[in-house]
N, C-alpha and C. Protein backbone atom coordinates (compact mmCIF):
# COMPACT_ATOMS: atom_id res chain seq x y z
N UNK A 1 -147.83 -107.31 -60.28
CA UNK A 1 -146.72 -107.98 -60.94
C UNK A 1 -146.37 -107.23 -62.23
N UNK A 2 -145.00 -107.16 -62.46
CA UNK A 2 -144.82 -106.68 -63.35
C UNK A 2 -144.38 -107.67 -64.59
N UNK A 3 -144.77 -107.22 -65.75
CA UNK A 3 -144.39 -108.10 -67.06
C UNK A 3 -143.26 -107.69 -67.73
N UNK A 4 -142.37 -108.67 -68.09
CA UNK A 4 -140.97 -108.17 -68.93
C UNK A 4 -141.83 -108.25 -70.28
N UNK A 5 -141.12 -106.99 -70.88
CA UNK A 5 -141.10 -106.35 -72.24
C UNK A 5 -139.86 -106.56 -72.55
N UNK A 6 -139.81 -107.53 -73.72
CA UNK A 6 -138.56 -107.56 -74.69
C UNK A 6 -139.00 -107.10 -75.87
N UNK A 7 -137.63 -106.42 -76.95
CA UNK A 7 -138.00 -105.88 -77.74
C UNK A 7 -137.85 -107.13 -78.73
N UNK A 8 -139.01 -106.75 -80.22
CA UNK A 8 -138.64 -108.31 -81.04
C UNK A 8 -137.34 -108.48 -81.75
N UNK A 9 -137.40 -109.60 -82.10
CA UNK A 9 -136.06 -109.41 -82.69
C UNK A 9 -135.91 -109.34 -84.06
N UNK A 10 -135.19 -108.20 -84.54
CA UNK A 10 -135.46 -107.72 -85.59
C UNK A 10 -135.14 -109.17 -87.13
N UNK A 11 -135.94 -108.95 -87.87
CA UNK A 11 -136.17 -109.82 -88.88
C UNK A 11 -134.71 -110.07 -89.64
N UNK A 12 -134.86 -111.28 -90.09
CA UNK A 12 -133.33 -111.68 -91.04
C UNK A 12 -133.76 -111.46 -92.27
N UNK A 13 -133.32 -110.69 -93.14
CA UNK A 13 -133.34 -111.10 -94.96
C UNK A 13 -133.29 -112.08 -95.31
N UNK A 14 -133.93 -112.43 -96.37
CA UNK A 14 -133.23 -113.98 -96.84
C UNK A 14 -132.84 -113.69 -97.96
N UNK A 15 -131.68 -114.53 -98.29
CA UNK A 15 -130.60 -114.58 -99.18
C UNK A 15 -131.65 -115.32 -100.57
N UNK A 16 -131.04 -115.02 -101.42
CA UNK A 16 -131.57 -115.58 -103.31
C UNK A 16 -131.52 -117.13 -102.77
N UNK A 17 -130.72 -117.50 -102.20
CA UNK A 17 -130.31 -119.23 -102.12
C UNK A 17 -131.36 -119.61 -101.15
N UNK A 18 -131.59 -119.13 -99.83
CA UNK A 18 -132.68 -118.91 -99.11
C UNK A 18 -134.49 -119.26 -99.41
N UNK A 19 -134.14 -118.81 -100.27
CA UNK A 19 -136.06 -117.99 -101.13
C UNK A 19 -136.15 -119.07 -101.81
N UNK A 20 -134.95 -119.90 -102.64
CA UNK A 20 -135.79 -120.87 -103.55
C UNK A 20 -135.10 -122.03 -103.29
N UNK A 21 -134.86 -122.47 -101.88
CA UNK A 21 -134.43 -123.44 -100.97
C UNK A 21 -136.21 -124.17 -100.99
N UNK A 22 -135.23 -125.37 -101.46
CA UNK A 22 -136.96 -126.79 -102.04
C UNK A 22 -137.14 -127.42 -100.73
N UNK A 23 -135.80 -127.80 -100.02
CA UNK A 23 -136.88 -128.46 -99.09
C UNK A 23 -137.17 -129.40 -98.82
N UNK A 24 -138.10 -130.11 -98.26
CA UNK A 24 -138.46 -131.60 -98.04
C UNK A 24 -139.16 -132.16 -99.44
N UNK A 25 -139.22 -131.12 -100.22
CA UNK A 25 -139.95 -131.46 -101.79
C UNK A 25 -138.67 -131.80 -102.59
N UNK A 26 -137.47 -130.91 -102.59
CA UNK A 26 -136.56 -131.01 -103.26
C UNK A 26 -135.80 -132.49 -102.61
N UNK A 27 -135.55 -132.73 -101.40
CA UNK A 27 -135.02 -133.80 -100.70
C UNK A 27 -135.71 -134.63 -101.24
N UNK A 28 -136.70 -134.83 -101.71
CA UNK A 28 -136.94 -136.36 -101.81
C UNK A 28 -136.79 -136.53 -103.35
N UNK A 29 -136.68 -135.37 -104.30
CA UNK A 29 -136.13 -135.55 -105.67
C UNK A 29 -135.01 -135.82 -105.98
N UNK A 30 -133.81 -135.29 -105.01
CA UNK A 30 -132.70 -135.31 -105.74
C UNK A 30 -131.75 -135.51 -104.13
N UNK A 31 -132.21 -136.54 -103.68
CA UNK A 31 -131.56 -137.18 -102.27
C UNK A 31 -130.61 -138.25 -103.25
N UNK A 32 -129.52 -138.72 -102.71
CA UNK A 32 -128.46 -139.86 -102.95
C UNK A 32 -129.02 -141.22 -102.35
N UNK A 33 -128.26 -142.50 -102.72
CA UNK A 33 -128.70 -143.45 -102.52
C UNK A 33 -128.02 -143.71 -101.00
N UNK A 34 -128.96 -144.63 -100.44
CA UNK A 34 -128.72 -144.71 -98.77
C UNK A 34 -128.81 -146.10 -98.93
N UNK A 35 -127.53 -146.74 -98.79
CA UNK A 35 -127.18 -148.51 -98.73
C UNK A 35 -128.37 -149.21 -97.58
N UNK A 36 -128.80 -148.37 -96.23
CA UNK A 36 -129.14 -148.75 -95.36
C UNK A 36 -130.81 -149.24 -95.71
N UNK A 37 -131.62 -148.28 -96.80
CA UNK A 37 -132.57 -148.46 -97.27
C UNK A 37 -132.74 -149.25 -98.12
N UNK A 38 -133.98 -150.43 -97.69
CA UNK A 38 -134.38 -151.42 -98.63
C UNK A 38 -135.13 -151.14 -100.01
N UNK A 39 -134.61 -151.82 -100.97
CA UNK A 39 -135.03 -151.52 -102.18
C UNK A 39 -135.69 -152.53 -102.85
N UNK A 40 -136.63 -152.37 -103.52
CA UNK A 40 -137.45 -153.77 -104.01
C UNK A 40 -138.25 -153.21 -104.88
N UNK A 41 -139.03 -153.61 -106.26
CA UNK A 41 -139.82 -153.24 -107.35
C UNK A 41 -140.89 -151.84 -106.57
N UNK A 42 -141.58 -152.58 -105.69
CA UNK A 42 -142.60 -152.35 -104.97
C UNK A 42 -142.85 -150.81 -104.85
N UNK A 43 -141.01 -150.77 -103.94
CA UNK A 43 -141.01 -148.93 -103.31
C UNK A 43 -140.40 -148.23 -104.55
N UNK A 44 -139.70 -148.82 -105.74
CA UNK A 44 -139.51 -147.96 -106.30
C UNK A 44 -140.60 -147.46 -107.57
N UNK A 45 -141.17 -148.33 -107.13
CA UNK A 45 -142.84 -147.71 -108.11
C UNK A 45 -143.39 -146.99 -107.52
N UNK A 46 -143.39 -147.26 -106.40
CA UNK A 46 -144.64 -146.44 -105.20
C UNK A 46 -143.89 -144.80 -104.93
N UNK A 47 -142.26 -144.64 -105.41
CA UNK A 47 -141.48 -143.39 -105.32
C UNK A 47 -142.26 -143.16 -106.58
N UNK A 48 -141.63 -143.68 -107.85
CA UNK A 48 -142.11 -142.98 -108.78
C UNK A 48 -143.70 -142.30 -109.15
N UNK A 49 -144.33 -143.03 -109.04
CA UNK A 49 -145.86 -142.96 -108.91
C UNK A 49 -145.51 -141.32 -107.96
N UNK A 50 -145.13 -141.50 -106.78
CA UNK A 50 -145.26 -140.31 -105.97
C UNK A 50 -144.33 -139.07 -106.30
N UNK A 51 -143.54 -139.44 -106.89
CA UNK A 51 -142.60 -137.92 -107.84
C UNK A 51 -143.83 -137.81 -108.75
N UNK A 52 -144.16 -138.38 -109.95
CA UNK A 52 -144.97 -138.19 -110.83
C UNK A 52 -146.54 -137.01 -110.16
N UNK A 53 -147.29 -137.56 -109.26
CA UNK A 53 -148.22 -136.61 -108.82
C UNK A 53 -147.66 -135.29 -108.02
N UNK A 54 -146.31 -135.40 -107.16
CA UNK A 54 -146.14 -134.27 -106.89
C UNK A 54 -145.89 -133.26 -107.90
N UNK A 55 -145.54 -133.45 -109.56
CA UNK A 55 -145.00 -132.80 -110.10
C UNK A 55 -146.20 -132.20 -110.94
N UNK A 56 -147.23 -132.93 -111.23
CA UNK A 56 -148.71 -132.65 -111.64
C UNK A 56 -149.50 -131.92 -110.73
N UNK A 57 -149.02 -131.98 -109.48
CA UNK A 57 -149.56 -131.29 -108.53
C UNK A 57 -149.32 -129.73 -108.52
N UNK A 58 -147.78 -129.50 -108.74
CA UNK A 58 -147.00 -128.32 -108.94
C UNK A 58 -148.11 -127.50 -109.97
N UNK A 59 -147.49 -128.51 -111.24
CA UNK A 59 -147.69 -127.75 -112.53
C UNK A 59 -149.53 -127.33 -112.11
N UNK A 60 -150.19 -127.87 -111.71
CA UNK A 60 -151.69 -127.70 -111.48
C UNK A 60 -151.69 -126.10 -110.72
N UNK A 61 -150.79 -126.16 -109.70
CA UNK A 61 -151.35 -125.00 -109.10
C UNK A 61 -150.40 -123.99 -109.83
N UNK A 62 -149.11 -124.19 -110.44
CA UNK A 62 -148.70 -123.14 -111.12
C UNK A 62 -149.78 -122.45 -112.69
N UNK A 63 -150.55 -123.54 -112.99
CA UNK A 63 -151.64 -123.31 -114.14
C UNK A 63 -152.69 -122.32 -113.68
N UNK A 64 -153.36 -122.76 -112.32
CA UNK A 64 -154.01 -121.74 -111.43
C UNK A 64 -153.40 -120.16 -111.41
N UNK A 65 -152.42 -119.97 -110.89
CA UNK A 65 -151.99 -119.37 -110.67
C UNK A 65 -151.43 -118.32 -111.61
N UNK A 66 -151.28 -118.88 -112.53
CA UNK A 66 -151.27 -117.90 -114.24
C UNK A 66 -152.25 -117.51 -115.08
N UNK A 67 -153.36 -118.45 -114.81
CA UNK A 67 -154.68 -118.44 -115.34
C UNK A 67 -155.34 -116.99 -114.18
N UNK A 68 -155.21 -116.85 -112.97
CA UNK A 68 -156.06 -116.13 -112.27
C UNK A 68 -155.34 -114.63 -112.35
N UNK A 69 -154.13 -114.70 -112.94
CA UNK A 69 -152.63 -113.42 -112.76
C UNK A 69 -152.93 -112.75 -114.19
N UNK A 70 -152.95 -113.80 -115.57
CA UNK A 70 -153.52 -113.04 -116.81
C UNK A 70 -154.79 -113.15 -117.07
């Protein structure tokens, strides 16, 4: 039997807008309000609380990461 050989396909550049595209990190910072979603004390503490550690989380490994570079 013979096996098909395709050639790969050659790689895309990524664009400046591309490279510092946030993401499912950025989506949940700076998403709009959705009428359909329930809102109550509860979840909007439990968001904040959870922006707050992702952002301690960041700065933690960006501290690493400067600390091990100088």
């Amino acid at each position: 039997m013979e096996k098909e050989t395709q050639a790969p396909e050659p790689k895309k550049k990524l664009t400046i807008k591309e490279f510092f595209k946030l993401g499912e990190v950025g989506g949940y910072f700076f998403r709009g309000k959705d009428e359909n979603r329930p809102s109550n004390i509860n979840l909007k503490m439990m968001h904040g609380v959870n922006k707050i550690s992702i952002v301690m989380f960041l700065l933690g490994v960006l501290y690493i990461i400067l600390r091990r570079v100088l």
